[in-house]
Protein backbone atom coordinates (compact mmCIF):
# COMPACT_ATOMS: atom_id res chain seq x y z
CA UNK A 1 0.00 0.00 0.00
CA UNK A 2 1.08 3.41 -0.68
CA UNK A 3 2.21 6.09 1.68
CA UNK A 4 -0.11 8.83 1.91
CA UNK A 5 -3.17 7.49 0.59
CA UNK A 6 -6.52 7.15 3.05
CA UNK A 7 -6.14 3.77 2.77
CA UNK A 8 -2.94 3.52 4.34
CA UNK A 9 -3.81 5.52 7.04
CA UNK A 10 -6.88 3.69 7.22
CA UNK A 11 -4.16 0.51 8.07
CA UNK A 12 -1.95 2.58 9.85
CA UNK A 13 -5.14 3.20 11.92
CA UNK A 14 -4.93 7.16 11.50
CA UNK A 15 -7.48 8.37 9.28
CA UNK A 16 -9.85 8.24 12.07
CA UNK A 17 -7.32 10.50 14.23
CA UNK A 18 -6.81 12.93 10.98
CA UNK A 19 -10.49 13.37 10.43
CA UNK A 20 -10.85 14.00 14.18
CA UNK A 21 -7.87 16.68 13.63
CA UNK A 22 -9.29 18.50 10.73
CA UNK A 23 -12.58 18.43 12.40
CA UNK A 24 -11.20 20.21 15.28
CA UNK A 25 -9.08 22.69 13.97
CA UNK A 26 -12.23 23.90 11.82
CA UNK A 27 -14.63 23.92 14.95
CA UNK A 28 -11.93 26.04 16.66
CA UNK A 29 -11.58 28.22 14.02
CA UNK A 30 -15.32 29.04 13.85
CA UNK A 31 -17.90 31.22 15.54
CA UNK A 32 -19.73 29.41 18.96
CA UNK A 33 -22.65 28.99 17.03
CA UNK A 34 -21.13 27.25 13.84
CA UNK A 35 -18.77 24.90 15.18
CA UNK A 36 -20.75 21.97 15.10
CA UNK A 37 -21.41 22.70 10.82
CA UNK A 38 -17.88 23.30 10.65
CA UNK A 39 -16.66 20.56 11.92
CA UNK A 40 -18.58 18.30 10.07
CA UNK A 41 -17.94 20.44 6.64
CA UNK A 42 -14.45 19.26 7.49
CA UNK A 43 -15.13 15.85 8.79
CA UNK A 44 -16.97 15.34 5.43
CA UNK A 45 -14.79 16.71 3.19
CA UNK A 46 -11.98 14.05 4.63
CA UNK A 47 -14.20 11.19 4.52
CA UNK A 48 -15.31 11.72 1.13
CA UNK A 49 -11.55 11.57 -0.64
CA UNK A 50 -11.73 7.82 0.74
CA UNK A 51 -15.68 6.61 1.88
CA UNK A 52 -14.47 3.06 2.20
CA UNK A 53 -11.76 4.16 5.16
CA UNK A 54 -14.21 6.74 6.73
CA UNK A 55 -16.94 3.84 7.14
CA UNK A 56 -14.49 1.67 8.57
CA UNK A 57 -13.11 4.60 11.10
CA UNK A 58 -17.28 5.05 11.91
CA UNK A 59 -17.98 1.84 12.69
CA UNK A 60 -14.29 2.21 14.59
CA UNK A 61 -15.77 4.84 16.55
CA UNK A 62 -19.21 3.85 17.30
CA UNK A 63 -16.89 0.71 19.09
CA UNK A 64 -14.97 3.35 20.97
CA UNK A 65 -17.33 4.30 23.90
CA UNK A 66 -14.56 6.78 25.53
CA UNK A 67 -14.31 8.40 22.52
CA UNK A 68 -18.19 8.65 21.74
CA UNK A 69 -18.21 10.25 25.49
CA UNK A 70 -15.74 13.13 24.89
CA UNK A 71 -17.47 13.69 21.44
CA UNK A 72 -20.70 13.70 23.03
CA UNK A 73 -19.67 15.92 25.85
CA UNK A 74 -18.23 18.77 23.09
CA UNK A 75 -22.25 18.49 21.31
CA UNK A 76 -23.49 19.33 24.02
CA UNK A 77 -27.21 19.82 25.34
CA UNK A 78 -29.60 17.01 26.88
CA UNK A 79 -27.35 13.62 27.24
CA UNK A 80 -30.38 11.23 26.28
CA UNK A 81 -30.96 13.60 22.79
CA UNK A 82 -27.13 13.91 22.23
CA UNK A 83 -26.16 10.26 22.55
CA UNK A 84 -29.55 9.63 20.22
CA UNK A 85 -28.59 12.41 17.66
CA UNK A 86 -25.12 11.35 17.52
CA UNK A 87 -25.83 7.85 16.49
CA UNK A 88 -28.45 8.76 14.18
CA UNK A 89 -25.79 10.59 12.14
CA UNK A 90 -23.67 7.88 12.78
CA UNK A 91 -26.00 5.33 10.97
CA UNK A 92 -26.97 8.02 8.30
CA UNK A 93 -23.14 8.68 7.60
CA UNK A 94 -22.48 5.10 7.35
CA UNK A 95 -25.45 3.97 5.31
CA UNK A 96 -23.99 7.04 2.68
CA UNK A 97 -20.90 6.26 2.56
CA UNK A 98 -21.66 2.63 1.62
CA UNK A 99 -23.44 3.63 -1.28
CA UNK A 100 -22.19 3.31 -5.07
CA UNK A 101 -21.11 6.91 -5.19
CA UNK A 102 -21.66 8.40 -1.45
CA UNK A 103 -22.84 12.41 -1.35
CA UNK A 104 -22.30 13.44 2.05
CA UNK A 105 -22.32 17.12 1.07
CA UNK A 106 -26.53 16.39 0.24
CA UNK A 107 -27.23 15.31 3.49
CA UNK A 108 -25.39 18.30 5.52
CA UNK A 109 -28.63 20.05 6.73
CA UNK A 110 -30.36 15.96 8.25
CA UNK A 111 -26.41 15.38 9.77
CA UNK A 112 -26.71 18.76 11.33
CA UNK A 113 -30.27 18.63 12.40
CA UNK A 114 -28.97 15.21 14.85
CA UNK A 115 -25.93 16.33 16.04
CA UNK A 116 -27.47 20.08 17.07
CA UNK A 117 -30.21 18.01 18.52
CA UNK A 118 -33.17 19.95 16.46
CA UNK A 119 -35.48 16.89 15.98
């Protein structure tokens, strides 16, 4: 496998930690109020350069329970919603990105309305 593609840091085990980086750094960079959409604007753009690696680094994470904790924790809001929301974009994610030719991008505004909890 080649150095540097998605799929070798897929092996490696790192393309989870490089979408989680990306992610960050955007919700950092952005306003309170539009961290959430800018983290997953970055999240998304990642996964969609390989789909095959970022399904395998979801179903990675929905295994990690620590990390589904801390990422819960940073969403925020009612525990019971977040935890719901967050796995509902989870499954939505996954379900995409296992498609023929995955379009993340489309389903931006149902990812955000889970993971801001406004369902």
């Amino acid at each position: 496998m080649r150095e540097g593609t998605r799929t070798a840091l897929l092996v490696e085990g790192q393309l989870d930690e490089e979408i989680v980086k990306r992610a960050t750094a955007a919700a950092e960079d952005a306003a309170p109020d539009g961290r959430i959409r800018a983290g997953l604007q970055a999240a998304i753009e990642l996964a969609e350069t390989d789909p095959a690696a970022a399904r395998s680094a979801l179903l990675d994470l929905r295994a990690d329970h620590s990390r589904l904790i801390r990422l819960e924790a940073w969403l925020g809001g009612d525990p019971g919603r977040t935890t719901f929301g967050l796995g509902a974009a989870i499954q939505i994610a996954e379900a995409e990105l296992s498609s023929s030719v995955p379009d993340l991008e489309s389903l931006m505004p149902d990812l955000l309305r889970w993971l801001e909890g406004d369902w």
